[in-house]
C-alpha atoms as a PDB file:
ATOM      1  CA  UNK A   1     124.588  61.343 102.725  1.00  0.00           C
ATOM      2  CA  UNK A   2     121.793  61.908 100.265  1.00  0.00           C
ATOM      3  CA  UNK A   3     122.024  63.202  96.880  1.00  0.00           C
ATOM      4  CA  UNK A   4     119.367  66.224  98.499  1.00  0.00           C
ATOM      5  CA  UNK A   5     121.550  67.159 100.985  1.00  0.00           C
ATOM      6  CA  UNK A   6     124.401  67.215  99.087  1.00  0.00           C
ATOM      7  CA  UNK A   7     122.744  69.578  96.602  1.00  0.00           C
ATOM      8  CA  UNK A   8     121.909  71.896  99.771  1.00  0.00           C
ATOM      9  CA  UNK A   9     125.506  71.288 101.354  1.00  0.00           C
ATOM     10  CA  UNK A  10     126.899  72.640  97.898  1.00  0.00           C
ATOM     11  CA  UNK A  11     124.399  75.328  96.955  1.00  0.00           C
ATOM     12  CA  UNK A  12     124.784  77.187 100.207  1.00  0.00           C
ATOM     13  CA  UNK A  13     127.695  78.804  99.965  1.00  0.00           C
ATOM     14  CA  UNK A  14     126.544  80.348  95.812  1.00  0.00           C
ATOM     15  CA  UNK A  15     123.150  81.712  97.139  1.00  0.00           C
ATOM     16  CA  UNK A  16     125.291  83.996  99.975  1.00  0.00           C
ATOM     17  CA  UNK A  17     128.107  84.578  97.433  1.00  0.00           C
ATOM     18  CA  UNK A  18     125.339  85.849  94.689  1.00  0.00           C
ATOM     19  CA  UNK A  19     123.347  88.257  95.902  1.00  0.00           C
ATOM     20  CA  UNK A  20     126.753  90.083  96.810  1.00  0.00           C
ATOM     21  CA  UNK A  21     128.460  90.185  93.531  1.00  0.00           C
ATOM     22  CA  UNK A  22     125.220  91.307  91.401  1.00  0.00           C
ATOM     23  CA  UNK A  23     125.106  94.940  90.262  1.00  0.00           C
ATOM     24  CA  UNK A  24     122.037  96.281  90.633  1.00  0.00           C
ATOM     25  CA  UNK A  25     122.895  99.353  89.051  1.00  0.00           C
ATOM     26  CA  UNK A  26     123.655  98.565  85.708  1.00  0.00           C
ATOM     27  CA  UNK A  27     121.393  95.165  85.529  1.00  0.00           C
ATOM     28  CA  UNK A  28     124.721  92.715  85.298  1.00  0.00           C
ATOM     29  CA  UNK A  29     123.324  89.254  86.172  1.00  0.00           C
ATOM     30  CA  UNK A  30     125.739  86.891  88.214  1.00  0.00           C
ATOM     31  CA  UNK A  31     126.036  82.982  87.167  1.00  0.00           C
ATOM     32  CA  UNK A  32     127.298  81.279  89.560  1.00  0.00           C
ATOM     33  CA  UNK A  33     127.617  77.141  88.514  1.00  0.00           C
ATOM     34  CA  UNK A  34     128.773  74.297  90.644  1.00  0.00           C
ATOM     35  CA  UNK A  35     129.263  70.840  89.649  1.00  0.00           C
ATOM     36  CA  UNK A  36     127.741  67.917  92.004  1.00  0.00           C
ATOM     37  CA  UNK A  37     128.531  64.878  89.951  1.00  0.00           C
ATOM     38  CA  UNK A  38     129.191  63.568  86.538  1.00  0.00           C
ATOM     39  CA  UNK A  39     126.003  64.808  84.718  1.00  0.00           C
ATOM     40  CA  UNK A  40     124.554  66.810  87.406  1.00  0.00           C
ATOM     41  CA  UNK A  41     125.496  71.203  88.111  1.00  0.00           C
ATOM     42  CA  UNK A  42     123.932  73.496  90.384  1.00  0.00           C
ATOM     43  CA  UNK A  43     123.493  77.155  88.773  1.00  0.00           C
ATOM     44  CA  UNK A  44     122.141  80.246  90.250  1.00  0.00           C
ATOM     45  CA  UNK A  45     121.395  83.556  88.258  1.00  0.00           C
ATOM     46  CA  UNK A  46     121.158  86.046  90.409  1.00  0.00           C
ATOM     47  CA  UNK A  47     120.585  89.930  89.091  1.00  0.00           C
ATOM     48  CA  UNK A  48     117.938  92.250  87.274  1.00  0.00           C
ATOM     49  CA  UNK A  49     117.538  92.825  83.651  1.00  0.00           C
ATOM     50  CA  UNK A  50     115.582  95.775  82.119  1.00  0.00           C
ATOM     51  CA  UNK A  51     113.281  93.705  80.668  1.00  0.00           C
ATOM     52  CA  UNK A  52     111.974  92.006  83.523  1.00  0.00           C
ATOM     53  CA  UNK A  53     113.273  94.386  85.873  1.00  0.00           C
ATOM     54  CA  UNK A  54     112.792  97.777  87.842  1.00  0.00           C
ATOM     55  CA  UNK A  55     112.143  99.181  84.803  1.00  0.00           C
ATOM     56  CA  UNK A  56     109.362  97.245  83.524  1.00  0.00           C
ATOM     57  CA  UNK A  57     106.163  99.073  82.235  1.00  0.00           C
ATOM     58  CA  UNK A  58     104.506  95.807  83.125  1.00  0.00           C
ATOM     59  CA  UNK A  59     105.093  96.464  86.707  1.00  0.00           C
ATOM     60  CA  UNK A  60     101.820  96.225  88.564  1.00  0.00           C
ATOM     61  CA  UNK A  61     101.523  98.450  91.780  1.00  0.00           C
ATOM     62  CA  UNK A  62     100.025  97.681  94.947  1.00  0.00           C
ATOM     63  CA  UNK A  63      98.108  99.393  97.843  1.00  0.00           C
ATOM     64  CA  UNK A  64      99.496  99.617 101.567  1.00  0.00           C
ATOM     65  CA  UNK A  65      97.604  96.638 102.551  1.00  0.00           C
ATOM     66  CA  UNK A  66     100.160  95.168  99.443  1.00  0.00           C
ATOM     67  CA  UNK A  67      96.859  94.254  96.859  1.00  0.00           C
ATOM     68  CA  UNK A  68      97.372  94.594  92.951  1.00  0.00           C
ATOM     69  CA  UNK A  69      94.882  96.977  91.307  1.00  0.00           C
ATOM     70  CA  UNK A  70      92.729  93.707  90.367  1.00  0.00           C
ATOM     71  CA  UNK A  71      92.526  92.353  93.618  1.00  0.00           C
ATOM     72  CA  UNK A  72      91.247  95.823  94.599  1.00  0.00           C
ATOM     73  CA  UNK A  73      88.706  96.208  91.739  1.00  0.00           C
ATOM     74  CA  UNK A  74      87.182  92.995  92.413  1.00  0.00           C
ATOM     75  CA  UNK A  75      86.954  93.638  96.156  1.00  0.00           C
ATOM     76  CA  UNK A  76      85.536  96.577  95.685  1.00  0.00           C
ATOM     77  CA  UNK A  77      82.884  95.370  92.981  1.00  0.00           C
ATOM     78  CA  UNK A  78      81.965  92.757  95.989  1.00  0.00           C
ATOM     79  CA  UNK A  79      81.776  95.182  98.233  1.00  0.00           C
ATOM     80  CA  UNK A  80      78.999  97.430  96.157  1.00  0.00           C
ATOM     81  CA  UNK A  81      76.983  94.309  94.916  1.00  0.00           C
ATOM     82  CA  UNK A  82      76.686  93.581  98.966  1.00  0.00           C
ATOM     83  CA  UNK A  83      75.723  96.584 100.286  1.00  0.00           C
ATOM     84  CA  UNK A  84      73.029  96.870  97.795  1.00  0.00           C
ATOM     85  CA  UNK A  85      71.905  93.364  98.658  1.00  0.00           C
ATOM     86  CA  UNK A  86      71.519  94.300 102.425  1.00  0.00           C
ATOM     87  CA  UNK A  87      70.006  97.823 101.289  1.00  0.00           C
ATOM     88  CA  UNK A  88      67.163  96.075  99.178  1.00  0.00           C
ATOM     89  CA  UNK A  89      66.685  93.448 101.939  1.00  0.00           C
ATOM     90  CA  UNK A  90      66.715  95.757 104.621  1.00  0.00           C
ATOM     91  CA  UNK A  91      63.803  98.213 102.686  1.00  0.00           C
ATOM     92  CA  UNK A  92      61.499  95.169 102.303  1.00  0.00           C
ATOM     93  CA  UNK A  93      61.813  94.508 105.741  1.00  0.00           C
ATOM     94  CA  UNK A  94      60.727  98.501 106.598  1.00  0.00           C
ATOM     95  CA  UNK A  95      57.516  98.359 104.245  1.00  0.00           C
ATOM     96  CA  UNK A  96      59.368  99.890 101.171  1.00  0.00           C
ATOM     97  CA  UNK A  97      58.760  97.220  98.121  1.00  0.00           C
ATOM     98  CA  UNK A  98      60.811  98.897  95.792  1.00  0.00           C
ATOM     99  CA  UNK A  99      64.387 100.012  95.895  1.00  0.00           C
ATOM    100  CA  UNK A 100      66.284 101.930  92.856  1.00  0.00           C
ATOM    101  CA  UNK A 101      70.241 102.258  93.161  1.00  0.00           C
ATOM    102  CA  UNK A 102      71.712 104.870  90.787  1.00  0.00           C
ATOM    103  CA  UNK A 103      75.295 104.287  89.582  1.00  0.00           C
ATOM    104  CA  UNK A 104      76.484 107.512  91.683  1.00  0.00           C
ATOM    105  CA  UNK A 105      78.593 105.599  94.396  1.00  0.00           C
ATOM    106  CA  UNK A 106      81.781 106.323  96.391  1.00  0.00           C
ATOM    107  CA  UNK A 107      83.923 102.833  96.996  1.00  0.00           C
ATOM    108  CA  UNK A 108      87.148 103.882  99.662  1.00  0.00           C
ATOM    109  CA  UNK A 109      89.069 101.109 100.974  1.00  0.00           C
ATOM    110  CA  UNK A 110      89.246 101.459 105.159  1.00  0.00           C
ATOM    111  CA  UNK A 111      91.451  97.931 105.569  1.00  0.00           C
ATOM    112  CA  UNK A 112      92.830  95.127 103.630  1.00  0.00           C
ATOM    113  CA  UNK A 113      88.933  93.598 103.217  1.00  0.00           C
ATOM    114  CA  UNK A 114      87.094  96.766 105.044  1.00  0.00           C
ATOM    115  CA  UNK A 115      85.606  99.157 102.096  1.00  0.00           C
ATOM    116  CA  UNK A 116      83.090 102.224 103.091  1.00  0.00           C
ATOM    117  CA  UNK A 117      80.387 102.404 100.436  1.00  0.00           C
ATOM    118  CA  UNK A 118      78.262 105.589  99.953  1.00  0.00           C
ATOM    119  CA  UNK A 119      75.186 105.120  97.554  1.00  0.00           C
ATOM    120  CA  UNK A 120      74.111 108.521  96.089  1.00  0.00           C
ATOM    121  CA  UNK A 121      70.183 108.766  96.095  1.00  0.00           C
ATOM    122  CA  UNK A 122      68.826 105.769  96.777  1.00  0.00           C
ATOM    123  CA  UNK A 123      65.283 105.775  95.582  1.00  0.00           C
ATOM    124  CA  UNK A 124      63.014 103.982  97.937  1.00  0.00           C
ATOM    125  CA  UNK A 125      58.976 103.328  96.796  1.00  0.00           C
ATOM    126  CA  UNK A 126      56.078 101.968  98.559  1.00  0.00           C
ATOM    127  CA  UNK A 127      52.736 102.665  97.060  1.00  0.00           C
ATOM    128  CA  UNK A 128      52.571 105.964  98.440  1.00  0.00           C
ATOM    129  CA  UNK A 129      55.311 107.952  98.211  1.00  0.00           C
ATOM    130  CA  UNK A 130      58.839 107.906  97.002  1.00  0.00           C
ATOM    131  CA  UNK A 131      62.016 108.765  99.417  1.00  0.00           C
ATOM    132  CA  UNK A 132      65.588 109.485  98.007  1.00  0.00           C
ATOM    133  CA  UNK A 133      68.340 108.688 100.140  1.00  0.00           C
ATOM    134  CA  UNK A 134      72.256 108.532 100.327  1.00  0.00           C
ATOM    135  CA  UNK A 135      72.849 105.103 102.243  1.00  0.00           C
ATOM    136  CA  UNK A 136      75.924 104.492 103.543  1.00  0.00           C
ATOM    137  CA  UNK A 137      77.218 101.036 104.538  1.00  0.00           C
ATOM    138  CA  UNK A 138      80.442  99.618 106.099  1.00  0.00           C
ATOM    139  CA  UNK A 139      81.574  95.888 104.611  1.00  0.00           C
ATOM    140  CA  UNK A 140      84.342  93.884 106.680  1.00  0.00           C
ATOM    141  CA  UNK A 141      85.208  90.763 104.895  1.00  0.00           C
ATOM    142  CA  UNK A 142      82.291  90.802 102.199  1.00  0.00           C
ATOM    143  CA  UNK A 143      79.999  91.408 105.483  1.00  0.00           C
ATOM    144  CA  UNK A 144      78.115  94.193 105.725  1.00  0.00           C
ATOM    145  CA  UNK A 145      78.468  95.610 109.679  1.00  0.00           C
ATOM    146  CA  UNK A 146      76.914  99.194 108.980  1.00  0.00           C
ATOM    147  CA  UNK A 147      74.317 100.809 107.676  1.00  0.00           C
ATOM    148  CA  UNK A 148      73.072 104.774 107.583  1.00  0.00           C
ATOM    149  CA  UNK A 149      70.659 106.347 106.545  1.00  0.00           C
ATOM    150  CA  UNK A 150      67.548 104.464 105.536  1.00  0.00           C
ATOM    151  CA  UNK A 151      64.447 105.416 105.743  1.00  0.00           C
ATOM    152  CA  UNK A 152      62.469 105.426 109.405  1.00  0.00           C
ATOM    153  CA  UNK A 153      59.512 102.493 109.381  1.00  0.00           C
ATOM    154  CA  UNK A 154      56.579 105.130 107.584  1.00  0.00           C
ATOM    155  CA  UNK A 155      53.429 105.034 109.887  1.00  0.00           C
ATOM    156  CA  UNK A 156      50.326 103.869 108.742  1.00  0.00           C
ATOM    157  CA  UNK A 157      46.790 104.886 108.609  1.00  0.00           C
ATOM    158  CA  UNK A 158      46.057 107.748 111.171  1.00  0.00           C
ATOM    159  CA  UNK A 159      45.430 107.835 114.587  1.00  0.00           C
ATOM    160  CA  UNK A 160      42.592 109.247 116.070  1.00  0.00           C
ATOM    161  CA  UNK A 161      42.283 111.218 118.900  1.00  0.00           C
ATOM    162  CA  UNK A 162      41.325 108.491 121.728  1.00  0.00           C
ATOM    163  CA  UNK A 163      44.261 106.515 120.061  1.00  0.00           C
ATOM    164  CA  UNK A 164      42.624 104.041 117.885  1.00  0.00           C
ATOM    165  CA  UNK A 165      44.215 103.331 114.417  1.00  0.00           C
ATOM    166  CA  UNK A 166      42.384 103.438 111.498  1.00  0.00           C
ATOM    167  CA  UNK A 167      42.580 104.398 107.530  1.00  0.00           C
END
């Protein structure tokens, strides 16, 4: 037998016994210590204490999907900074060559990595006229999968009567 299995053969029986004989109630800590050999003991400290317990004001509290507040701030900071990426891209691709984001935005959290982003008036500018928008856009794992409301393709020129374009 192996000095590591011993160890587990003799620690077994003090990790069921421990749990049992704390008192959670008035943050008594059980010591439970069992000798394997000459110079060698096992102990287990099993219990709460008010310092680093229930009662700590260091406690930090997670969401449903079990995130701190840190893991959701920089989720959510990821989730902004992409849909205003695909916003911009998307604008350039519709003929708008300017795109200005206000910091009026609304960040809610639809999954552990899904966030629904809704970007108050979204200024978009081509050289003729300026559109304000609210855009709204739907990220899934730092992807955005949705987007409404931007601006329809603007025609250009004029057409004539028989059809032909022209400016």
């Amino acid at each position: 037998m192996t000095f590591r299995v011993a160890a587990a053969a003799f620690a077994v029986p003090a990790l069921f016994a421990a749990p049992a004989g704390a008192d959670p109630v008035r943050g008594a800590i059980v010591q439970l210590e069992q000798k394997l050999g000459a110079n060698t003991s096992l102990v287990v400290q099993v219990g709460q204490n008010d310092r680093y317990g229930r009662h700590d004001r260091r406690d930090y509290r997670v969401n449903q999907w079990g995130q701190s507040q840190r893991e959701v701030r920089a989720l959510r900071r990821d989730a902004v900074q992409a849909c205003r990426r695909v916003v911009a891209k998307q604008a350039y691709r519709i003929g708008y060559r300017d795109v200005d984001f206000d910091n009026d935005r609304r960040v809610r959290q639809i999954g552990p990595h899904g966030f629904r982003v809704v970007l108050d008036d979204v200024e978009f500018e081509n050289r003729r006229r300026d559109i304000e928008r609210d855009v709204t856009c739907t990220i899934r794992r730092g992807q955005v999968v949705d987007i409404q409301g931007l601006p329809a393709h603007g025609k250009r020129g004029y057409r004539h009567a028989n059809g032909r374009r022209g400016y």
